[in-house]
PDB file of N, CA and C in Angstrom:
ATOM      1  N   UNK A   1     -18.509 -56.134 -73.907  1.00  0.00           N
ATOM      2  CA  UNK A   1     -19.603 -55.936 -72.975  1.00  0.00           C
ATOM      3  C   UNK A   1     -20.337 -54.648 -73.368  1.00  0.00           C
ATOM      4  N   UNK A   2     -21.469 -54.753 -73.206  1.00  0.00           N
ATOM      5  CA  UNK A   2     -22.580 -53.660 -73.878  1.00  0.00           C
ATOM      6  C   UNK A   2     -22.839 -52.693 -72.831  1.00  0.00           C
ATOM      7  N   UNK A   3     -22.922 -51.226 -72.415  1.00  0.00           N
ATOM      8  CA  UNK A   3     -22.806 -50.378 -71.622  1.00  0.00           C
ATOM      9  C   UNK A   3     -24.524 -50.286 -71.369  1.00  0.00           C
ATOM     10  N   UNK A   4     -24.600 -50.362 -69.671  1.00  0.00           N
ATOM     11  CA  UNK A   4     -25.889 -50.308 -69.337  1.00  0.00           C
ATOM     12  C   UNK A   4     -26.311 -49.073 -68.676  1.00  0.00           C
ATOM     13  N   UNK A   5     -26.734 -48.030 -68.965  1.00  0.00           N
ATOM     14  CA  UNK A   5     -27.041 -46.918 -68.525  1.00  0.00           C
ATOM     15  C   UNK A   5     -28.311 -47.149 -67.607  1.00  0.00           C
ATOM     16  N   UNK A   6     -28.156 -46.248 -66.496  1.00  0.00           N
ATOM     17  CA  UNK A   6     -29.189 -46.297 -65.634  1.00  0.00           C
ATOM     18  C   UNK A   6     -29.388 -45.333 -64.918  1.00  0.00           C
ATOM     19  N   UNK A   7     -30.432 -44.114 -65.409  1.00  0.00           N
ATOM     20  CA  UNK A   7     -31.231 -43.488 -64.613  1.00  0.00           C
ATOM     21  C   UNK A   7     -31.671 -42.770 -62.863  1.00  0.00           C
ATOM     22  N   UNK A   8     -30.187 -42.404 -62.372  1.00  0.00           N
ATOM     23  CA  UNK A   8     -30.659 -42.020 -60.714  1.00  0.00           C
ATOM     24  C   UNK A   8     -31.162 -41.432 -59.988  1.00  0.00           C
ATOM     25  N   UNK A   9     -31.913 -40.737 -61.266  1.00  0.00           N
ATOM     26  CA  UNK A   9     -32.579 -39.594 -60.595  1.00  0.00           C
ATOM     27  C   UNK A   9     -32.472 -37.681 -61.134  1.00  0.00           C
ATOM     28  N   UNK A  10     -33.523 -37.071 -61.803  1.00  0.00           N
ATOM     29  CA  UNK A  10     -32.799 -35.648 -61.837  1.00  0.00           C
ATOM     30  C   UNK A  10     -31.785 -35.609 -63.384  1.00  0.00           C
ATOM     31  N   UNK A  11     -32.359 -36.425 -63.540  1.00  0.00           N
ATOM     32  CA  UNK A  11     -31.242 -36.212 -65.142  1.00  0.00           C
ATOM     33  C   UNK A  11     -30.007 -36.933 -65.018  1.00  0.00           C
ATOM     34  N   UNK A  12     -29.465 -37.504 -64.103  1.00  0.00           N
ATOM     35  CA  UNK A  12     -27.924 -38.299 -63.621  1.00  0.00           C
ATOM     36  C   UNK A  12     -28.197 -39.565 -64.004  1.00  0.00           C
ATOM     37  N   UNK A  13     -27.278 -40.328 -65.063  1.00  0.00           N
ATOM     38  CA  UNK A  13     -27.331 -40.862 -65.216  1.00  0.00           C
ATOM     39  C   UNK A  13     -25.705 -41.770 -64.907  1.00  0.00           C
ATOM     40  N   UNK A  14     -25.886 -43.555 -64.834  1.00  0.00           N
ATOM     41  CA  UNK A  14     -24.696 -44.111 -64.379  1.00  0.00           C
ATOM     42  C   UNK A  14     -24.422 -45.137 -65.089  1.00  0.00           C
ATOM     43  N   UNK A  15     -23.056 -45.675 -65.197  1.00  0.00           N
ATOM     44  CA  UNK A  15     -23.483 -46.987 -65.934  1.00  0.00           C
ATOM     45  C   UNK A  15     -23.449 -48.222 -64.749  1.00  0.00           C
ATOM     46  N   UNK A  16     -24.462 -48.932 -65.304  1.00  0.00           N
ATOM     47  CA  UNK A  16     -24.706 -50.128 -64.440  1.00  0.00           C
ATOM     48  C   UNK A  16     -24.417 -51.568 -64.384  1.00  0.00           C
ATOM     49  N   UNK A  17     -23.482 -51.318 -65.295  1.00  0.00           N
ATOM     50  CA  UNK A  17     -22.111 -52.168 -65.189  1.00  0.00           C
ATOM     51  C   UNK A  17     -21.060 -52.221 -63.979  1.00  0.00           C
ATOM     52  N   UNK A  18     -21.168 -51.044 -63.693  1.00  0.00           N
ATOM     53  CA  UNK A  18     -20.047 -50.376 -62.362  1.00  0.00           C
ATOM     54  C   UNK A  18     -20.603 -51.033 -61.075  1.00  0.00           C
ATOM     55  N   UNK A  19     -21.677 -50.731 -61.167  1.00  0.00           N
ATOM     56  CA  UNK A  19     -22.284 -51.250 -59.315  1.00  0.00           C
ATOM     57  C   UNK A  19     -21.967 -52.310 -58.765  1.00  0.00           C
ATOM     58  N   UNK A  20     -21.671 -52.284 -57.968  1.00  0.00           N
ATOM     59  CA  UNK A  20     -21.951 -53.223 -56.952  1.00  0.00           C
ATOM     60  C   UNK A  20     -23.016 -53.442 -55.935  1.00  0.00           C
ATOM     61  N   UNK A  21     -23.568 -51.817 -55.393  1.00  0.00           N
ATOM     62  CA  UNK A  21     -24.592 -52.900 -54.521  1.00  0.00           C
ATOM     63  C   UNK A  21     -25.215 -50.883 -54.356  1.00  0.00           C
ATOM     64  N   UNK A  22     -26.279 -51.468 -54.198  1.00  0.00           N
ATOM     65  CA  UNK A  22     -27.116 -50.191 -54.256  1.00  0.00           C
ATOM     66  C   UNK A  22     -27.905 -50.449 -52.557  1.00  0.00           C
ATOM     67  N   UNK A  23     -27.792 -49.578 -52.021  1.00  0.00           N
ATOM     68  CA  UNK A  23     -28.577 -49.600 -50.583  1.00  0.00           C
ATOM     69  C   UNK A  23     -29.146 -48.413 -50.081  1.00  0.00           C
ATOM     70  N   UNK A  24     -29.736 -48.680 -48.684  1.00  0.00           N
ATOM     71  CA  UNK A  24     -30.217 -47.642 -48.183  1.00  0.00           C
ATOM     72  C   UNK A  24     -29.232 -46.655 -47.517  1.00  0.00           C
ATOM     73  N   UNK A  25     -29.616 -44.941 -47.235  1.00  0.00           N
ATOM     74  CA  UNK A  25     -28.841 -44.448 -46.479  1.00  0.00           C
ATOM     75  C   UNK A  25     -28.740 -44.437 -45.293  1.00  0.00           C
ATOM     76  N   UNK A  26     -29.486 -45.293 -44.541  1.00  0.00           N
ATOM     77  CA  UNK A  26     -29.778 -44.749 -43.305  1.00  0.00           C
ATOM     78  C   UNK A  26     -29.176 -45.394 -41.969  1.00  0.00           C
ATOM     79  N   UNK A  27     -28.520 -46.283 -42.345  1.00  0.00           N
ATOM     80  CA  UNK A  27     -28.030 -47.267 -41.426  1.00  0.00           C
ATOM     81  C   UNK A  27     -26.213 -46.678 -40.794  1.00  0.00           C
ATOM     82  N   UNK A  28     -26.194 -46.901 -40.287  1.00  0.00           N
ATOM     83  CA  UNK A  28     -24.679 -46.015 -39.576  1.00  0.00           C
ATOM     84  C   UNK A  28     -23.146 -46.546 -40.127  1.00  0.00           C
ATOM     85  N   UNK A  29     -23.046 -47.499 -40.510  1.00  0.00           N
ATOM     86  CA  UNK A  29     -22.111 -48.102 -41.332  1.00  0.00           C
ATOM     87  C   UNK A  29     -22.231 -47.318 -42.901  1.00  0.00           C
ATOM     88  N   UNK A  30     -23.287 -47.131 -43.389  1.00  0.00           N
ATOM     89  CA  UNK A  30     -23.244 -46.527 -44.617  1.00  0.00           C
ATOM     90  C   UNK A  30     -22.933 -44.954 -44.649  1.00  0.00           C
ATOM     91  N   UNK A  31     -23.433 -44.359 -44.081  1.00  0.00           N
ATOM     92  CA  UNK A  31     -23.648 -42.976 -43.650  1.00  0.00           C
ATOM     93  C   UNK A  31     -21.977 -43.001 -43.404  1.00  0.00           C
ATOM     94  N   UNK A  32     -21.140 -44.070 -42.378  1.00  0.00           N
ATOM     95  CA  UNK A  32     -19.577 -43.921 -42.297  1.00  0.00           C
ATOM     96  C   UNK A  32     -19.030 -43.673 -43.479  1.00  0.00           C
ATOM     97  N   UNK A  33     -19.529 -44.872 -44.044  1.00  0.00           N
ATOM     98  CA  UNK A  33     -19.132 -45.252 -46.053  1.00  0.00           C
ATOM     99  C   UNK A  33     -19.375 -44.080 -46.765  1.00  0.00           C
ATOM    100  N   UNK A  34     -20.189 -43.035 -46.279  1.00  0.00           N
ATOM    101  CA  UNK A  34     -20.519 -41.572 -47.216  1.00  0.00           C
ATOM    102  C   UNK A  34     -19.253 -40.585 -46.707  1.00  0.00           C
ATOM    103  N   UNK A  35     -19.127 -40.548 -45.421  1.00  0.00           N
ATOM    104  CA  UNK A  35     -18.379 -39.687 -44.760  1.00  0.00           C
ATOM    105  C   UNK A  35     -17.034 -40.189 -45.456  1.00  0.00           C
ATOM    106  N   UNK A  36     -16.388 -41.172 -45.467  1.00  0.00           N
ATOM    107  CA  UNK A  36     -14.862 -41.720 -45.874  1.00  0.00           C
ATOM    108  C   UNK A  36     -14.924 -40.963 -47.301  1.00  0.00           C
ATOM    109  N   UNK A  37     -16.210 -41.555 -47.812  1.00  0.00           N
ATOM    110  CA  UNK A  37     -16.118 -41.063 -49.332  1.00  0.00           C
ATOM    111  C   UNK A  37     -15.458 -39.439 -49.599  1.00  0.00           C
ATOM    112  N   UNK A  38     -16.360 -38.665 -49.063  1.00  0.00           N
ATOM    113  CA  UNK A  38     -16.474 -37.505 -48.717  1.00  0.00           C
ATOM    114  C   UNK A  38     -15.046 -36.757 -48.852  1.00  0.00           C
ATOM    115  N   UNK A  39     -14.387 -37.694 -47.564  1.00  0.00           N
ATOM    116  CA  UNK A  39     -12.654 -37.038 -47.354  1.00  0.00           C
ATOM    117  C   UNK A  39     -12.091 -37.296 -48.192  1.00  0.00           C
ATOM    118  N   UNK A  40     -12.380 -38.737 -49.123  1.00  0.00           N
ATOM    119  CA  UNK A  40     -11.221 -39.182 -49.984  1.00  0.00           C
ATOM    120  C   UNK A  40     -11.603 -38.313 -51.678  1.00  0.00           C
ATOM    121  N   UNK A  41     -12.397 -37.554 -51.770  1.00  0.00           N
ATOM    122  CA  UNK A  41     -13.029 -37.259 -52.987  1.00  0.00           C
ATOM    123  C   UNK A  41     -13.409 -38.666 -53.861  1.00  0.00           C
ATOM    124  N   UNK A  42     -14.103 -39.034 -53.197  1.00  0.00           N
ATOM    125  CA  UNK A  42     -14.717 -40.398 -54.285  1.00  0.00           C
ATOM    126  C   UNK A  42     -16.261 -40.003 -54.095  1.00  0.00           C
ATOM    127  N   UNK A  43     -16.795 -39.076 -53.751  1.00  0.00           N
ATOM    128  CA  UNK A  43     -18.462 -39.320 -53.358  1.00  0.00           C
ATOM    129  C   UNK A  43     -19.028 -38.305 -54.325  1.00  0.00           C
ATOM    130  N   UNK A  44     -20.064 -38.525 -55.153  1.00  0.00           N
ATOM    131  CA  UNK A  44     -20.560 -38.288 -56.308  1.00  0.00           C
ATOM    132  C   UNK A  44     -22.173 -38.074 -55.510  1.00  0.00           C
ATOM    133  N   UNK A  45     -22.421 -36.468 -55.288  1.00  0.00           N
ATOM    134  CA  UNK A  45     -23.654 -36.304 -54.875  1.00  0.00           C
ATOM    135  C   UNK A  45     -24.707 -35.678 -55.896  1.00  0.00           C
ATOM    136  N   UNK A  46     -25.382 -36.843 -56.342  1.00  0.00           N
ATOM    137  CA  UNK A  46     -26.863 -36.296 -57.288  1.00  0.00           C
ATOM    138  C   UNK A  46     -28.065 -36.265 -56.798  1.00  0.00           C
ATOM    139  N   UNK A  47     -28.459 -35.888 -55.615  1.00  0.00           N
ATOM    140  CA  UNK A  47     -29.442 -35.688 -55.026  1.00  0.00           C
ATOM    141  C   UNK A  47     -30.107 -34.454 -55.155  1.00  0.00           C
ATOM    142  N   UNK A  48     -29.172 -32.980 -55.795  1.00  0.00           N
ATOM    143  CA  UNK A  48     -29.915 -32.190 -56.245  1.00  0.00           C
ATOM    144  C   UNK A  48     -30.363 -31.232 -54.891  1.00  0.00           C
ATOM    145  N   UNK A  49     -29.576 -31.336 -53.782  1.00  0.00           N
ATOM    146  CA  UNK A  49     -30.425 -30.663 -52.508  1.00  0.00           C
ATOM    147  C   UNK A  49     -31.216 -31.613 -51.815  1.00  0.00           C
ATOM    148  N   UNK A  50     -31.582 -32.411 -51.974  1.00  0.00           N
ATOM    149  CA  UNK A  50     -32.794 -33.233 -51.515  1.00  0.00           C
ATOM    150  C   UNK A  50     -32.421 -34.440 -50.405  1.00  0.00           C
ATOM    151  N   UNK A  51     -33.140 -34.930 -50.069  1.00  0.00           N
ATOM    152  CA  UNK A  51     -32.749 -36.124 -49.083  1.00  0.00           C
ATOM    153  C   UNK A  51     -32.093 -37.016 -49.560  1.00  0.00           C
ATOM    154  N   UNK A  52     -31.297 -37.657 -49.408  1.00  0.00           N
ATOM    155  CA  UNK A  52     -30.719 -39.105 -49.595  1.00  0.00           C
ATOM    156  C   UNK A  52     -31.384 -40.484 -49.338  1.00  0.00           C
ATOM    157  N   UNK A  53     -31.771 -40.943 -50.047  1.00  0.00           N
ATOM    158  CA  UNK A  53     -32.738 -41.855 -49.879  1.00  0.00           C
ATOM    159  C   UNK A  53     -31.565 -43.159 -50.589  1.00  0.00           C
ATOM    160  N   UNK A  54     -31.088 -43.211 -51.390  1.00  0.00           N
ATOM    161  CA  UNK A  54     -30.197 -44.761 -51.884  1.00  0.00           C
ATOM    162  C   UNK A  54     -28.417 -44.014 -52.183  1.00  0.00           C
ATOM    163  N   UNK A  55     -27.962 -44.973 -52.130  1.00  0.00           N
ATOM    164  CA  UNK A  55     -26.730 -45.440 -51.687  1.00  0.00           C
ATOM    165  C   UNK A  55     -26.230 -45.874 -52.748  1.00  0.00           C
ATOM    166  N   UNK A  56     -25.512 -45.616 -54.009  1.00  0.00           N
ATOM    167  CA  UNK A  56     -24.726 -46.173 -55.399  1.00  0.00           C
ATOM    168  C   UNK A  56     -22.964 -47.168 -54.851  1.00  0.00           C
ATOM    169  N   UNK A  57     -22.463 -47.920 -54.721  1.00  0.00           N
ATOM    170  CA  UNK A  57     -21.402 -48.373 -54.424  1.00  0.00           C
ATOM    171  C   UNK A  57     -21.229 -48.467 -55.663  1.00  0.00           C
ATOM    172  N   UNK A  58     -20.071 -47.953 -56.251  1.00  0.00           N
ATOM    173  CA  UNK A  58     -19.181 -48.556 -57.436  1.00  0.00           C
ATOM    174  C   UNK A  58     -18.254 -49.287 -56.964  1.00  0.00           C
ATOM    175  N   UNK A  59     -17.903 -50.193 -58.517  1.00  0.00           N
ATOM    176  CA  UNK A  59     -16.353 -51.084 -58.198  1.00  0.00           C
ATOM    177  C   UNK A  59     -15.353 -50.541 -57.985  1.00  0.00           C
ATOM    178  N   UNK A  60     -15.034 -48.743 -58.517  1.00  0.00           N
ATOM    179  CA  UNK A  60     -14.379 -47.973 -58.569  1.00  0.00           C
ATOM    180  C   UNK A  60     -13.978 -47.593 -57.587  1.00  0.00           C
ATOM    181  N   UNK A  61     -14.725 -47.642 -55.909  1.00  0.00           N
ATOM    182  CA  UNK A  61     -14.594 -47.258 -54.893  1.00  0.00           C
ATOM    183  C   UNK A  61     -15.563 -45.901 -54.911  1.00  0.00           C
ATOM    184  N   UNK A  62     -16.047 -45.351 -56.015  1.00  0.00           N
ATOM    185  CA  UNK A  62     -16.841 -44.656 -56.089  1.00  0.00           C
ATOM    186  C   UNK A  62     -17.838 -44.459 -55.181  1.00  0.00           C
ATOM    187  N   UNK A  63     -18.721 -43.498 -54.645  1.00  0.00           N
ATOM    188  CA  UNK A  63     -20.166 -43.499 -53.618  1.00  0.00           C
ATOM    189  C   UNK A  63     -20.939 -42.460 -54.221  1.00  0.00           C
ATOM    190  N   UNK A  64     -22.241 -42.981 -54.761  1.00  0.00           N
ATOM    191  CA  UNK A  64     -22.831 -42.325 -55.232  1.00  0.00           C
ATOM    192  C   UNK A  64     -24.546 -41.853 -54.761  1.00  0.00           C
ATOM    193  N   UNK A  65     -24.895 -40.698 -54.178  1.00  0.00           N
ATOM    194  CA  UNK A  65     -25.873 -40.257 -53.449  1.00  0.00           C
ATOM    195  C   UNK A  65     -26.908 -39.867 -54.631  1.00  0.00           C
ATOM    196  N   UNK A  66     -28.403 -41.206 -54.500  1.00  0.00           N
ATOM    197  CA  UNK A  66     -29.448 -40.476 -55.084  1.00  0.00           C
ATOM    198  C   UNK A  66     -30.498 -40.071 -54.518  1.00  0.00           C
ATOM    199  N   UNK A  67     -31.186 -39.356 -54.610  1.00  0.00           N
ATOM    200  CA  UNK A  67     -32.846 -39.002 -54.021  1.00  0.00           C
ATOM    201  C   UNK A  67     -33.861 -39.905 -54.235  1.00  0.00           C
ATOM    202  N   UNK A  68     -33.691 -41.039 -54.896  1.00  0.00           N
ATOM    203  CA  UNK A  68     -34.865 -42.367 -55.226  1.00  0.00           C
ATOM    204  C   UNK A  68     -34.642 -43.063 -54.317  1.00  0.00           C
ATOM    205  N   UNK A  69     -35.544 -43.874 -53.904  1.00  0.00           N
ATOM    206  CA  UNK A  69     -35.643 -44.985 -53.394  1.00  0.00           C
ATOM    207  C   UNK A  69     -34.696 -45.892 -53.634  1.00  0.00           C
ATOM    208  N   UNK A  70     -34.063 -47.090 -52.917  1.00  0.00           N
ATOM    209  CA  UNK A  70     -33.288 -48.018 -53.584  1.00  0.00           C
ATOM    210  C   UNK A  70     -33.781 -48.926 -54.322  1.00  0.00           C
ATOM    211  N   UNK A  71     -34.963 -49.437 -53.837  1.00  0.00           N
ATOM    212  CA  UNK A  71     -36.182 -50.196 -55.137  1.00  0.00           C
ATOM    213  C   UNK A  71     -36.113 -49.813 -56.345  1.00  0.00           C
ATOM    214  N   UNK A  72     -36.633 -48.137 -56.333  1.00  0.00           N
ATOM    215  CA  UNK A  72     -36.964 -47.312 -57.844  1.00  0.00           C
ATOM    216  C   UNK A  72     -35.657 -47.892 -58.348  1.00  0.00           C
ATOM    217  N   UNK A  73     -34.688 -47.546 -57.981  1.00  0.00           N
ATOM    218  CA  UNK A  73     -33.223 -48.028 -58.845  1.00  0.00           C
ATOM    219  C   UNK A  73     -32.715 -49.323 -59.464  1.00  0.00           C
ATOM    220  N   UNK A  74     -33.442 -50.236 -58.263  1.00  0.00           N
ATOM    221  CA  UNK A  74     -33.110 -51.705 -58.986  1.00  0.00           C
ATOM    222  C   UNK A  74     -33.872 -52.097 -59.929  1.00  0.00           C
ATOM    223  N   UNK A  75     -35.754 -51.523 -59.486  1.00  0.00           N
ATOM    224  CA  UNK A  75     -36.199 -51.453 -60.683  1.00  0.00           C
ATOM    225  C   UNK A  75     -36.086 -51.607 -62.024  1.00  0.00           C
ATOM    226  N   UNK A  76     -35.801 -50.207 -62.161  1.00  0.00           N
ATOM    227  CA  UNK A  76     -34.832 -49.813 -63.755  1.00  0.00           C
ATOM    228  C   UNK A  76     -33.750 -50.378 -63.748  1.00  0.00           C
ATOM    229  N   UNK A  77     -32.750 -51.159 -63.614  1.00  0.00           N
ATOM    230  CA  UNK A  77     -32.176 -51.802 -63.430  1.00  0.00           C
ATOM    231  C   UNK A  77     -32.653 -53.260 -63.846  1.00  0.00           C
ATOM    232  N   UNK A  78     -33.440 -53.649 -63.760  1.00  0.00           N
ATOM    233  CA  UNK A  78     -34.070 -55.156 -63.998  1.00  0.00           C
ATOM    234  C   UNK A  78     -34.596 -54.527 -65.299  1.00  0.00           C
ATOM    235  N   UNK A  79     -35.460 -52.948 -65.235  1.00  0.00           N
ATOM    236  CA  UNK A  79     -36.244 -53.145 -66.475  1.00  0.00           C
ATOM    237  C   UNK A  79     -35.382 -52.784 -67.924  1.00  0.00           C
ATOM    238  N   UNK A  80     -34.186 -52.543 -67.218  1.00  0.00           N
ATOM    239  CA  UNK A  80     -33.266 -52.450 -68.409  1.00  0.00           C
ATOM    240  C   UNK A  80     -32.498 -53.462 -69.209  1.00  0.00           C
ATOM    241  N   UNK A  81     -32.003 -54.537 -67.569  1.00  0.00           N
ATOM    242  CA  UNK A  81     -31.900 -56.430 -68.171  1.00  0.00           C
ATOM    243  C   UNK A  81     -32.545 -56.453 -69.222  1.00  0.00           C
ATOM    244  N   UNK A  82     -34.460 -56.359 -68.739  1.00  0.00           N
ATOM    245  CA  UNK A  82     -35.432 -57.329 -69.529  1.00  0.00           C
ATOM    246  C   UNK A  82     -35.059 -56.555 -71.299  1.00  0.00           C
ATOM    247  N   UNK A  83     -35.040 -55.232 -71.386  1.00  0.00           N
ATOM    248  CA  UNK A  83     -34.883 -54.792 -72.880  1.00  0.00           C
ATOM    249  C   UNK A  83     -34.211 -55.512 -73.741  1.00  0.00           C
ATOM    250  N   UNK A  84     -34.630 -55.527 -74.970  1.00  0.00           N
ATOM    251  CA  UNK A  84     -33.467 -56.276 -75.697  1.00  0.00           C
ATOM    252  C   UNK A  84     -33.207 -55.879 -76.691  1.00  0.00           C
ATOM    253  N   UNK A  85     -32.326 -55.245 -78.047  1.00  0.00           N
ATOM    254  CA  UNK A  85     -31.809 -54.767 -78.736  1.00  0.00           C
ATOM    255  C   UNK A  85     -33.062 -54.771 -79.701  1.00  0.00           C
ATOM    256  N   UNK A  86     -34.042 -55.710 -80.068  1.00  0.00           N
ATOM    257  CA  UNK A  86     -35.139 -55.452 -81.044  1.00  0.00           C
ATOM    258  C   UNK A  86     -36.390 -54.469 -80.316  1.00  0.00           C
ATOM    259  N   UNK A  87     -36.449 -54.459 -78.693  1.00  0.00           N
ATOM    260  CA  UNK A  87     -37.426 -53.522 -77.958  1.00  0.00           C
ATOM    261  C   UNK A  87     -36.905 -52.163 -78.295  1.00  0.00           C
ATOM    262  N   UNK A  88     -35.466 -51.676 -78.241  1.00  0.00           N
ATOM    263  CA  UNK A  88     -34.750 -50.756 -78.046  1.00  0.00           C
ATOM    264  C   UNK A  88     -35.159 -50.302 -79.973  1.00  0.00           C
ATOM    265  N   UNK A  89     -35.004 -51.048 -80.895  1.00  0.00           N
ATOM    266  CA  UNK A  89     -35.071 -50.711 -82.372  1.00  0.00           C
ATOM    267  C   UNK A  89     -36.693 -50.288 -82.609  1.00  0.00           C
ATOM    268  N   UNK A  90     -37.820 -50.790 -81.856  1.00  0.00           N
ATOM    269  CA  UNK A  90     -38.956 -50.874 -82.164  1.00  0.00           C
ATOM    270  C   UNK A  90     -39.485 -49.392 -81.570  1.00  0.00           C
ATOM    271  N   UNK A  91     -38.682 -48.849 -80.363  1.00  0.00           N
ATOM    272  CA  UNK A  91     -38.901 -47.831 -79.628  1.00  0.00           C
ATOM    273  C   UNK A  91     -38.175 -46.671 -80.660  1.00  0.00           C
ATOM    274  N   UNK A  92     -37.346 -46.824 -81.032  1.00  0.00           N
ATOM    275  CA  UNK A  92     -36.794 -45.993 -82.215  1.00  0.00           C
ATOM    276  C   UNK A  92     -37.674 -45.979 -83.376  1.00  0.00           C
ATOM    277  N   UNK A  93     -37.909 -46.558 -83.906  1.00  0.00           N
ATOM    278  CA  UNK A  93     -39.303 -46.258 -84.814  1.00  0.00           C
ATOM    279  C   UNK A  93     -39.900 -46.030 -84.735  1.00  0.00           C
ATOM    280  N   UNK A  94     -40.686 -46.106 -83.429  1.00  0.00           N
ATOM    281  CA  UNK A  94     -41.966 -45.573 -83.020  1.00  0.00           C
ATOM    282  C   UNK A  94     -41.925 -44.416 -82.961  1.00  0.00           C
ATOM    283  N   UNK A  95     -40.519 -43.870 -82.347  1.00  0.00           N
ATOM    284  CA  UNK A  95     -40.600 -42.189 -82.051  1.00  0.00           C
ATOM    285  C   UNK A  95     -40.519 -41.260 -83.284  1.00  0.00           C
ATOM    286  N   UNK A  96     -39.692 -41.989 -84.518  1.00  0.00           N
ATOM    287  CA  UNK A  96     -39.197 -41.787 -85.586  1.00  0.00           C
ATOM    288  C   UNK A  96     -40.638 -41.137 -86.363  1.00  0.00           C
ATOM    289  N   UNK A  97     -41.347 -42.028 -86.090  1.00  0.00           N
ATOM    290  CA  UNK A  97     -42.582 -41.609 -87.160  1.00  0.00           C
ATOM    291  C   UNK A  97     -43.560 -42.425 -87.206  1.00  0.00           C
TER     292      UNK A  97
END
């Protein structure tokens, strides 16, 4: 399996292989899901100071806090699907020279 890196914001990057489900913060069940995280040392905060705007669930049990939108994330996420190993070679040449 080919490792999918993905972008959360601030320079943090994740692999997106791991996820399970990316959401909002704002709902009271999740915000619980941050707090558990919290006690158990599983919560991974890359927000940088900033608001919490999406919600990372890993398979790991992991919880991961970004400052993007949850859209922006699935986004890149889809726009990383669509790439394909000859887009990724063509982008390397281009920068190359």
């Amino acid at each position: 399996m080919q490792i999918k890196l993905i972008n959360i914001g601030f320079g943090s990057i994740v692999n997106a292989n791991r996820l399970i489900a990316i959401v909002s913060s704002e709902s009271a069940p999740i915000k619980r899901k941050i707090q558990e995280a919290r006690e158990s040392g599983m919560l991974v905060d890359a927000t940088y100071g900033r608001k919490t705007r999406a919600v990372l669930i890993a398979d790991s049990g992991h919880v991961i806090l970004s400052a993007i939108q949850p859209e922006t994330v699935a986004n890149r996420l889809n726009a990383k699907e669509l790439d394909t190993p000859e887009d990724d070679e063509e982008i390397q040449e281009a920068e190359q020279g």
